[in-house]
Each structure stands twice: as structure tokens, then as C-alpha cells.
C-alpha atoms as a PDB file:
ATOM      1  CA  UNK A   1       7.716  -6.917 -43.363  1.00  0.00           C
ATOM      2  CA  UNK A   2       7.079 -10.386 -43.980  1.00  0.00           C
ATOM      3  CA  UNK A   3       6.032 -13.056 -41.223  1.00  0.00           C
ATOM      4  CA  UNK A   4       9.054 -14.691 -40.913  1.00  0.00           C
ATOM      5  CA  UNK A   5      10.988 -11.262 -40.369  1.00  0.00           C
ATOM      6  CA  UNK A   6       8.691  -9.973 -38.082  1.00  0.00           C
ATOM      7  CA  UNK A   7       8.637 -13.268 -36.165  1.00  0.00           C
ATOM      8  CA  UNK A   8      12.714 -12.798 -35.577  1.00  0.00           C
ATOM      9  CA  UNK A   9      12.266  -9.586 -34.848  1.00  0.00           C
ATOM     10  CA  UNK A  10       9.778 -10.063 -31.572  1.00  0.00           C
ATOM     11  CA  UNK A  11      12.450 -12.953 -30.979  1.00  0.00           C
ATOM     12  CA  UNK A  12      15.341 -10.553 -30.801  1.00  0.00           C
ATOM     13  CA  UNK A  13      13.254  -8.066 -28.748  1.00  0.00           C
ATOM     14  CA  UNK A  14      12.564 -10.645 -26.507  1.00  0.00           C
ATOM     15  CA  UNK A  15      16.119 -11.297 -25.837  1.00  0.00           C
ATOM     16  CA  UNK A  16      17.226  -8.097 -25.750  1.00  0.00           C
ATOM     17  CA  UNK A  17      14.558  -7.553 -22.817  1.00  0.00           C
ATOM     18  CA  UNK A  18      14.840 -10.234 -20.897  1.00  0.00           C
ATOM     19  CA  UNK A  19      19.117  -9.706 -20.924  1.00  0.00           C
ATOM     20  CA  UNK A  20      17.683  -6.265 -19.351  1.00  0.00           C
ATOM     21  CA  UNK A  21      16.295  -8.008 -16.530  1.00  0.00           C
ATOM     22  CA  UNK A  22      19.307 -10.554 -16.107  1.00  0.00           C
ATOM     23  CA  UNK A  23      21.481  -9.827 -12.700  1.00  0.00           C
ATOM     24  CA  UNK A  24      24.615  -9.157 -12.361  1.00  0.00           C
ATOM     25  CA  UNK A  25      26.124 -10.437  -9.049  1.00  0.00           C
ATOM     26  CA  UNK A  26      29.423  -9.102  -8.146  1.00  0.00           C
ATOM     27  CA  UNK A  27      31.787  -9.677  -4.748  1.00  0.00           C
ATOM     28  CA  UNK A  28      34.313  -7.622  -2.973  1.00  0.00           C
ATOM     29  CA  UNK A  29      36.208  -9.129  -0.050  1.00  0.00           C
ATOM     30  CA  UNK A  30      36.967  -6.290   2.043  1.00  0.00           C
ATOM     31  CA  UNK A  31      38.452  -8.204   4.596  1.00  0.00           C
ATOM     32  CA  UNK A  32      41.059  -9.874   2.530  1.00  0.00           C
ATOM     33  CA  UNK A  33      43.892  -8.816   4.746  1.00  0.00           C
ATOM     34  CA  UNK A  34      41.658 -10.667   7.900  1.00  0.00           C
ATOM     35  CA  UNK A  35      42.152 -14.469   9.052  1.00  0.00           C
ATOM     36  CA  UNK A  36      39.000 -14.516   8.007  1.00  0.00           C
ATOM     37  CA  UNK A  37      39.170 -12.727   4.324  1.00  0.00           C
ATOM     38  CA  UNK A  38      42.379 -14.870   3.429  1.00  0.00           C
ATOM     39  CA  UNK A  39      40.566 -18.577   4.541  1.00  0.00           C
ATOM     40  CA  UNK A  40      37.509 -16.841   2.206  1.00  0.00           C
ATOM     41  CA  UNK A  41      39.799 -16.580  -0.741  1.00  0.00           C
ATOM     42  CA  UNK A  42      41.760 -19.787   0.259  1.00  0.00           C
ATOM     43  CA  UNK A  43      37.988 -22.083   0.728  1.00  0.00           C
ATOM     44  CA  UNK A  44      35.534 -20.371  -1.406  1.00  0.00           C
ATOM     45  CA  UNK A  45      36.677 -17.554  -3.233  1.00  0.00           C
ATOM     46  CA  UNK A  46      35.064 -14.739  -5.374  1.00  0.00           C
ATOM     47  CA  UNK A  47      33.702 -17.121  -8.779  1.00  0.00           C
ATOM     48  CA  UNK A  48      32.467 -19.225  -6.323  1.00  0.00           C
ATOM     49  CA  UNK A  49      30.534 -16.961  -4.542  1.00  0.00           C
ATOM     50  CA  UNK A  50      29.186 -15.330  -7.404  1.00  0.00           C
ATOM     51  CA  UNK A  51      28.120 -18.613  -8.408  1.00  0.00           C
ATOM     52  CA  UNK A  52      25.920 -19.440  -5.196  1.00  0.00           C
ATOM     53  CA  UNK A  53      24.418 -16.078  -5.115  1.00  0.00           C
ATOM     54  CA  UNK A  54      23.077 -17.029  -9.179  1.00  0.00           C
ATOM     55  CA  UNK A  55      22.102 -20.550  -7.903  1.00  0.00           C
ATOM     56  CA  UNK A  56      20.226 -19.433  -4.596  1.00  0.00           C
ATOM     57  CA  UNK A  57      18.537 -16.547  -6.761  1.00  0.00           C
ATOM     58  CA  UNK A  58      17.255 -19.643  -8.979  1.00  0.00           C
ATOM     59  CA  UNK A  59      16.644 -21.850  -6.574  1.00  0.00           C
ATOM     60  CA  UNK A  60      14.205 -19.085  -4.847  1.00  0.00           C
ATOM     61  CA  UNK A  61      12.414 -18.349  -7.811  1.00  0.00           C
ATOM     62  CA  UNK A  62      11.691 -21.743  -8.081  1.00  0.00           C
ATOM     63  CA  UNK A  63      10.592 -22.067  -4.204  1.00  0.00           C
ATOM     64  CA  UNK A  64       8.491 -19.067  -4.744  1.00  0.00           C
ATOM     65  CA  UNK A  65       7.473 -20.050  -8.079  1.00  0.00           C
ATOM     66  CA  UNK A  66       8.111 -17.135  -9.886  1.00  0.00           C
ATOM     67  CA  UNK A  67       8.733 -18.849 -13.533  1.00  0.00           C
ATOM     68  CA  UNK A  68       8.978 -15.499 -15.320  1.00  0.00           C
ATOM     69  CA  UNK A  69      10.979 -12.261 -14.467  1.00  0.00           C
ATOM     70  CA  UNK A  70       7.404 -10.212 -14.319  1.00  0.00           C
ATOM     71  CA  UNK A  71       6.909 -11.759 -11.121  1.00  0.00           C
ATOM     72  CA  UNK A  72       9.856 -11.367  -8.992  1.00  0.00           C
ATOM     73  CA  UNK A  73      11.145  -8.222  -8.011  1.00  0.00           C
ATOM     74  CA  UNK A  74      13.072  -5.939 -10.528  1.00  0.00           C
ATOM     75  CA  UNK A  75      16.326  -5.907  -9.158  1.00  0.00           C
ATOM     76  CA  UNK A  76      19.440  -6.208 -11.530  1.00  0.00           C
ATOM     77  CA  UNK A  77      22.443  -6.454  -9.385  1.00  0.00           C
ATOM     78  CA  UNK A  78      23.447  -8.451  -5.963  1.00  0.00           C
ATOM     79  CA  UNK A  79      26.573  -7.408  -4.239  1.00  0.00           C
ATOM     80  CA  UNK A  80      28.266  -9.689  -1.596  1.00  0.00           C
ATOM     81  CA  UNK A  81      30.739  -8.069   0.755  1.00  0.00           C
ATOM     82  CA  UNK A  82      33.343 -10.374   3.099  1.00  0.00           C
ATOM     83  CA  UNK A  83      33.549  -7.534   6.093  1.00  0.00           C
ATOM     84  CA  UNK A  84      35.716  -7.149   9.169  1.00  0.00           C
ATOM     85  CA  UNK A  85      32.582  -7.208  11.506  1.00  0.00           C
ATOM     86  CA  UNK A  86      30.856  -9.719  14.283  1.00  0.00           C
ATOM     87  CA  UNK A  87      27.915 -11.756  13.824  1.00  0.00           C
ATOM     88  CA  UNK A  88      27.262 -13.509  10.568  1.00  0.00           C
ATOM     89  CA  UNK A  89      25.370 -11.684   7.751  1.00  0.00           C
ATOM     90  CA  UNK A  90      23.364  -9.221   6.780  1.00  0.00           C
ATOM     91  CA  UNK A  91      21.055  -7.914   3.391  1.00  0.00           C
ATOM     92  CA  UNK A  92      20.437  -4.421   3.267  1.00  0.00           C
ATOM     93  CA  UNK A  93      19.359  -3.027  -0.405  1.00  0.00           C
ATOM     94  CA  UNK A  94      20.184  -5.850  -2.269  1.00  0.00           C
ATOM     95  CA  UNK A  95      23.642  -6.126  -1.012  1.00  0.00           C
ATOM     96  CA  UNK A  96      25.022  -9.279   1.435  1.00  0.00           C
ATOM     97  CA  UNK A  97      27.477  -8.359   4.013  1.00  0.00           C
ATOM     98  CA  UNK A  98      28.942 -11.507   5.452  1.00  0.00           C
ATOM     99  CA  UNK A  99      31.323 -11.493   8.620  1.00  0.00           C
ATOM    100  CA  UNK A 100      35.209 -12.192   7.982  1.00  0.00           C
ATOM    101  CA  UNK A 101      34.828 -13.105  11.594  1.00  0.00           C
ATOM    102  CA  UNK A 102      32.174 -15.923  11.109  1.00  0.00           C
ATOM    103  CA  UNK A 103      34.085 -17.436   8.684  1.00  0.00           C
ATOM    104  CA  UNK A 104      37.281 -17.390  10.539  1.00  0.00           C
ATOM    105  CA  UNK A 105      35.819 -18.694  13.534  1.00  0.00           C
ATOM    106  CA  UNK A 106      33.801 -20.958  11.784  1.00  0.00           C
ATOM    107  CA  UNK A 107      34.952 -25.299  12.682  1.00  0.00           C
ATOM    108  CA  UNK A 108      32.865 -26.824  10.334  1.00  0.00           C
ATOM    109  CA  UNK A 109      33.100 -27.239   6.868  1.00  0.00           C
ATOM    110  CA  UNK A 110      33.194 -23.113   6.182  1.00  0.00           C
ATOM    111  CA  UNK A 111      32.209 -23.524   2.349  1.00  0.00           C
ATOM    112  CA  UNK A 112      28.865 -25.259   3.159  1.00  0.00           C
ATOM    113  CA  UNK A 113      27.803 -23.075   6.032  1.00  0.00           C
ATOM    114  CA  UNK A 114      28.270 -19.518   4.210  1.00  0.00           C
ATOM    115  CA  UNK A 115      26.631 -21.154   0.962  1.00  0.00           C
ATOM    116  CA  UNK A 116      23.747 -22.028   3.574  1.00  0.00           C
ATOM    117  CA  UNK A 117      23.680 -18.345   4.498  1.00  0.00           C
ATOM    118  CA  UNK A 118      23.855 -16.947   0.884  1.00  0.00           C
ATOM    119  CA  UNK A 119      20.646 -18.650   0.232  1.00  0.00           C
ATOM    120  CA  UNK A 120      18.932 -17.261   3.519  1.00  0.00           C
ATOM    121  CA  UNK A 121      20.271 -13.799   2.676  1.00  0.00           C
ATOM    122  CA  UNK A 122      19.654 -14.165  -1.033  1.00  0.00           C
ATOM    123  CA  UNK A 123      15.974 -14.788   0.135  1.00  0.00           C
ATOM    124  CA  UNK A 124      15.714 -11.539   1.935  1.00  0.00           C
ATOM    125  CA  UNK A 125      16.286  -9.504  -1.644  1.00  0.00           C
ATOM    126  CA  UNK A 126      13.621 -11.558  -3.447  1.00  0.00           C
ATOM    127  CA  UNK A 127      11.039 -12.333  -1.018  1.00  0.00           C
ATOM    128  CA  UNK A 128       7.951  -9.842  -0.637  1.00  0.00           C
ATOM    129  CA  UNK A 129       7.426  -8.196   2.983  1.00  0.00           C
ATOM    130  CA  UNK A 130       4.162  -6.822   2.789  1.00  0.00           C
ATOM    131  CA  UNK A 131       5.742  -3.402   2.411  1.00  0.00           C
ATOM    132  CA  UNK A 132       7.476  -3.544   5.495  1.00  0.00           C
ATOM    133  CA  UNK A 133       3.974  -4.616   7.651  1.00  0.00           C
ATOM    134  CA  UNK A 134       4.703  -8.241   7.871  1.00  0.00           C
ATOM    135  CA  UNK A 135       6.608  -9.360  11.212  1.00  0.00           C
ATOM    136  CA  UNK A 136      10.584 -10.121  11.301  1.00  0.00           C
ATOM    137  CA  UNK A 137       9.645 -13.458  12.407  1.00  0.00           C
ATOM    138  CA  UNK A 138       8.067 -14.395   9.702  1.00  0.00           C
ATOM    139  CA  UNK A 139      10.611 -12.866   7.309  1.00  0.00           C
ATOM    140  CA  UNK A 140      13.447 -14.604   9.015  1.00  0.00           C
ATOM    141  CA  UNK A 141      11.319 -17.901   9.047  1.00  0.00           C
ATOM    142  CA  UNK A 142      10.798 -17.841   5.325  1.00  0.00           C
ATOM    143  CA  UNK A 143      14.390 -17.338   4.521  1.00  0.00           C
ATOM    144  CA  UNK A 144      15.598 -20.208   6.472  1.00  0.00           C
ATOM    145  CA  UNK A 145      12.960 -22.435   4.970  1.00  0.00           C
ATOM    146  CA  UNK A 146      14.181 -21.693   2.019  1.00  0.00           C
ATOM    147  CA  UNK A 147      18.120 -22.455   3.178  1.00  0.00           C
ATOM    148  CA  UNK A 148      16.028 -25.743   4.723  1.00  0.00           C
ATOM    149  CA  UNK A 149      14.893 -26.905   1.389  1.00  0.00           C
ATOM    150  CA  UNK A 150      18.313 -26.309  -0.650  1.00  0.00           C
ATOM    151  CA  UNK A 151      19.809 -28.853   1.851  1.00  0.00           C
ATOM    152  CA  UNK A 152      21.590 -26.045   3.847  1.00  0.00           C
ATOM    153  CA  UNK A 153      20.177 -26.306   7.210  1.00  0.00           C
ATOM    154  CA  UNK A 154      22.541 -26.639   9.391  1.00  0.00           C
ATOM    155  CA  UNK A 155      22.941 -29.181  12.523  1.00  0.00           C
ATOM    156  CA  UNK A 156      22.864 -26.183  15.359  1.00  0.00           C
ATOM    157  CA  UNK A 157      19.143 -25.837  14.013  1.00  0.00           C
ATOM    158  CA  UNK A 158      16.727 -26.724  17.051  1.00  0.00           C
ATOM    159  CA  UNK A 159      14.592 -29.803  15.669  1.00  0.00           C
ATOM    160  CA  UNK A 160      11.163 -29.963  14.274  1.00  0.00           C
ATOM    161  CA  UNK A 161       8.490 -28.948  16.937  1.00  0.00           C
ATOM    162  CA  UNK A 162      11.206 -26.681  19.422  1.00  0.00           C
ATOM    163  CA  UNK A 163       9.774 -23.319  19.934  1.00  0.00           C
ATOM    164  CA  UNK A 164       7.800 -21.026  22.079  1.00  0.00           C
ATOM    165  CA  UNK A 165       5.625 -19.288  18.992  1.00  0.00           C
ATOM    166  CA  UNK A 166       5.312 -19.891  15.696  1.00  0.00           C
ATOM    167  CA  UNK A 167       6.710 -16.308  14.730  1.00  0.00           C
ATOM    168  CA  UNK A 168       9.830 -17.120  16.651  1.00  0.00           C
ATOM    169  CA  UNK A 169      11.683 -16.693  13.702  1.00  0.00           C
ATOM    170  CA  UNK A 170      15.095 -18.360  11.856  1.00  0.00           C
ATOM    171  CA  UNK A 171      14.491 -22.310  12.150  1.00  0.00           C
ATOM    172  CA  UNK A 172      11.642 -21.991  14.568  1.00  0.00           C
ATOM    173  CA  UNK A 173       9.486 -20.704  12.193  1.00  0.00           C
ATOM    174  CA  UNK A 174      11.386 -22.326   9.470  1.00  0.00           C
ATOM    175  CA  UNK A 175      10.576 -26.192  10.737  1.00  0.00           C
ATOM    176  CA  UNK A 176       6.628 -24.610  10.927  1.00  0.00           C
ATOM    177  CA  UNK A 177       6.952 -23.423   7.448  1.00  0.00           C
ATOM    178  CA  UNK A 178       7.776 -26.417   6.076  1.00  0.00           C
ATOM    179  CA  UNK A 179       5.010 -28.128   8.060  1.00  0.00           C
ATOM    180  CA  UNK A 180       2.223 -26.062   6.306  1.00  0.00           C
ATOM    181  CA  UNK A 181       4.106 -26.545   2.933  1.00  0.00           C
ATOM    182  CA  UNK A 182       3.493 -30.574   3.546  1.00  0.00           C
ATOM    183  CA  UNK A 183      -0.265 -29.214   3.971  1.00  0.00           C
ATOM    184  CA  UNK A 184      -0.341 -27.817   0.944  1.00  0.00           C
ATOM    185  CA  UNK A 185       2.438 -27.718  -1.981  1.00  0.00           C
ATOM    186  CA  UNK A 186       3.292 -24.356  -3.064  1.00  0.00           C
ATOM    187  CA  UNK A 187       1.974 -22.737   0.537  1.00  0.00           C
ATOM    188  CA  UNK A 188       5.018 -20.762   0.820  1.00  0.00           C
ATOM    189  CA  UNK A 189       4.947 -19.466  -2.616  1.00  0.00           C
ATOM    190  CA  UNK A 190       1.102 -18.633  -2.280  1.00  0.00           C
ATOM    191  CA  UNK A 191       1.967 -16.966   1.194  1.00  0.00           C
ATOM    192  CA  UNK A 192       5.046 -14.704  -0.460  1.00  0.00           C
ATOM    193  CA  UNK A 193       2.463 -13.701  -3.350  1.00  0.00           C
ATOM    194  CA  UNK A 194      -0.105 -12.616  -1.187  1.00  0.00           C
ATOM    195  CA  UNK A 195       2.694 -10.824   0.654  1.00  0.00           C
ATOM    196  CA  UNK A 196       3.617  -8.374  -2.113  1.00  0.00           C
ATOM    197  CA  UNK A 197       1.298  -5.404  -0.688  1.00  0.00           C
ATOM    198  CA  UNK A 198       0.709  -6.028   2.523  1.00  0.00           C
ATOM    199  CA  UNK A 199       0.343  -8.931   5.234  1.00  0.00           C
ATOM    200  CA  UNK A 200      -2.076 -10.422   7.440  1.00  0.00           C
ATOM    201  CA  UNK A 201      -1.863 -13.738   8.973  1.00  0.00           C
ATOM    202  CA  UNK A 202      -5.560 -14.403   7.991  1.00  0.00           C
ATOM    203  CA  UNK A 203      -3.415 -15.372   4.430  1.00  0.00           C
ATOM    204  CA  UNK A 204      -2.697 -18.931   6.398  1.00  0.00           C
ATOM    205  CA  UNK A 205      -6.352 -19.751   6.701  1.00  0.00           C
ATOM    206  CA  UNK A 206      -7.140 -17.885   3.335  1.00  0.00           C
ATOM    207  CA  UNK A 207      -4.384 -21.169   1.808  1.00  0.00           C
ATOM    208  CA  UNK A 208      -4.654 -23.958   4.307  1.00  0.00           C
ATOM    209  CA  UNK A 209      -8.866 -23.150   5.492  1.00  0.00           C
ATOM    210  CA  UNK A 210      -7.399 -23.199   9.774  1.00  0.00           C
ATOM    211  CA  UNK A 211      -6.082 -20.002  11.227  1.00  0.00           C
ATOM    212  CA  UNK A 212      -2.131 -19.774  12.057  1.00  0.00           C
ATOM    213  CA  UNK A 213      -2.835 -20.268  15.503  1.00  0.00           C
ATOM    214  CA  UNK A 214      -4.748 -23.673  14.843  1.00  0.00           C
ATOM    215  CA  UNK A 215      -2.097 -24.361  12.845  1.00  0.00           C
ATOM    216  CA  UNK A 216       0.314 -23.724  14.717  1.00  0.00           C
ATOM    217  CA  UNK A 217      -1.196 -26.190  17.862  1.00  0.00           C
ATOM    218  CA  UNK A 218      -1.459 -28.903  15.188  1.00  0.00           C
ATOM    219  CA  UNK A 219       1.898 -28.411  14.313  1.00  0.00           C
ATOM    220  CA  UNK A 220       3.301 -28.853  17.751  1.00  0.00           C
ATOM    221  CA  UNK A 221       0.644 -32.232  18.672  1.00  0.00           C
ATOM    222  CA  UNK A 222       2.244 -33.871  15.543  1.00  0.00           C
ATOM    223  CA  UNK A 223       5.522 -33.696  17.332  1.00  0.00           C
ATOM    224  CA  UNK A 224       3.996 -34.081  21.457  1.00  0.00           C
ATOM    225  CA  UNK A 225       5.940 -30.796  21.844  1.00  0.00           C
ATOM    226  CA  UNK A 226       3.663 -28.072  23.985  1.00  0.00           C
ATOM    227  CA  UNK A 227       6.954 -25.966  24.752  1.00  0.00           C
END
């Protein structure tokens, strides 16, 4: 086999693996026969949902700087559900249930807010855990940074500096996230790596040299916010 051949060859083997590793992202809308199903179809609709799951999945591995499939998690489909149930969303092995209710309830611009929650959810199928040791706060917080720096956060989010602790979770911890991100570039990434076996919040002062407790007292003097 000559050099050129063989040189194709690993090219096509290449491809061939890495179209293993692409995802598929499908979406049912159970609800369809809801208020809420029928304004999903009408506002957003299936493509388009399908579409936002592919960019948040980007836009994540970008956040978390995972440039090459070997370091994100090997998962090869996302399903989205639109569901006749309360609250807003859930992910729950790799599949996004969002609430038929939410979005029929929902007074704001509907497409914007569930594409704000497809990112946070999105997050929760791609971000590392520390094999289920590292606290819901924290795994809440992350997501919603995330949904903070696509542009998604939304204007019911408590300001920068609110909250009791910074493992409060959602935009508490989101806002305190971001904070230590300014610290550092790429802190959140570094934190989710470190978080692929296990957690312990000694990773903040293993990144940013000040424990999360410091950090989190320097977080609320910048904004002369001890509540």
C-alpha cells in the first residue's frame, strides 16, 4: 500500500469514527393535543428544537472546553419530550422532559425562555458530577452558568451577589460561577474536568489558590451584599 493510499485510508477511518460518535437528537411532543403542545408546534416546533439541543451541545463543549469527542461523555442520542406535567424541565438519562404546562403558561417570549432551558438541561447530560458525590447545588449552578453565558438568563434571575450560600444552586450559584470564571478563564471547564471521578470543593483553591469559602466572602464584598 502506497503512502498516499494509506494516508486516505486513516482519513476515511477517521470519518467513519468520528460519524460513530456524532448525536442524534430527536423530539416527540407528547402533549400535542395540550394548550401547551399546540403553542409548542405553533412557536418553536420539532426542527427547531432539534436544532437548539445541537447548538447548546456545542456551545457546552466549548464552555467546558472539550475540543475533541475523547473528552466529553460518550453519549450518541438526546431525546426531548413536550409532556403534560407541572414545573418546567427535567434530564434524566440523556433525555429532556419539558412541561406543556410551562410553555402554555409561559407570558414572555416562549421561544427564548425554553431555548434558555434546553441549554441548562442540555448541560446536565454533558457535564461531569463526580459520580454522583458532588452537591445538587453545584450541579444546578453550573448548568445555569452555562444558560448565563449563551445569553439565556432570564430577567426573574436574582442579581449578582443575592444569596444565602454559594451552593444555593440555579442563578445563585450561577452569578458565583461566573465570578470565579472572571478569576480565572477556563475555571469552569477546569472545575468540570476535575469533576469526572469524584468532587471536592478543595478543586476551587486547587484552580483559583483561596478556598470556596474565601471565595465565596470575596464574591459577596465585591457587590456590599452580606445576605
Amino acid at each position: 500500500m502506497d503512502r498516499i493510499t494509506l494516508s486516505l485510508c486513516i482519513l476515511i477511518l477517521g470519518a467513519a469514527i468520528h460519524g460513530c460518535r456524532a448525536v442524534e437528537y430527536t423530539v416527540n411532543n407528547t402533549a400535542a393535543n395540550t394548550p401547551g403542545g399546540a403553542r409548542f408546534n405553533q412557536v418553536i416546533g420539532e426542527e427547531c428544537a432539534k436544532n437548539v439541543l445541537a447548538a447548546a451541545a456545542n456551545f457546552i463543549w466549548r464552555v467546558f472546553q472539550q475540543n475533541s469527542p475523547n473528552d466529553r461523555k460518550d453519549v450518541q442520542k438526546v431525546i426531548m419530550f413536550v409532556d403534560d406535567m407541572d414545573g418546567v424541565a427535567y434530564e434524566d438519562d440523556n433525555k429532556i422532559h419539558v412541561s406543556a404546562r410551562y410553555i402554555n403558561s409561559y407570558s414572555g417570549d416562549v421561544k427564548v425562555e425554553i431555548t434558555g432551558v434546553l441549554y441548562h438541561e442540555s448541560t446536565h447530560i454533558w457535564q461531569w458530577d463526580g459520580n454522583g458525590t458532588a452537591n445538587q447545588g453545584l450541579i444546578e449552578g453550573i448548568a445555569d452558568f452555562v444558560r448565563l453565558k449563551a445569553g439565556y438568563a432570564p430577567s426573574h434571575w436574582r442579581k449578582p451577589g443575592a444569596g444565602g450560600q454559594w451552593d444555593a444552586g440555579y442563578d445563585i450559584t450561577a452569578w458565583f460561577l461566573d465570578y470565579c470564571n472572571d478569576l480565572k478563564n477556563g475555571f469552569v471547564a477546569e472545575l468540570n474536568k476535575k469533576m469526572k471521578y469524584d468532587y471536592s470543593d478543595c478543586y476551587f483553591s486547587d484552580i483559583l489558590g483561596k478556598t470556596v469559602d474565601q471565595l465565596w466572602k470575596d464574591y459577596k464584598a465585591k457587590y456590599n451584599n452580606t445576605n
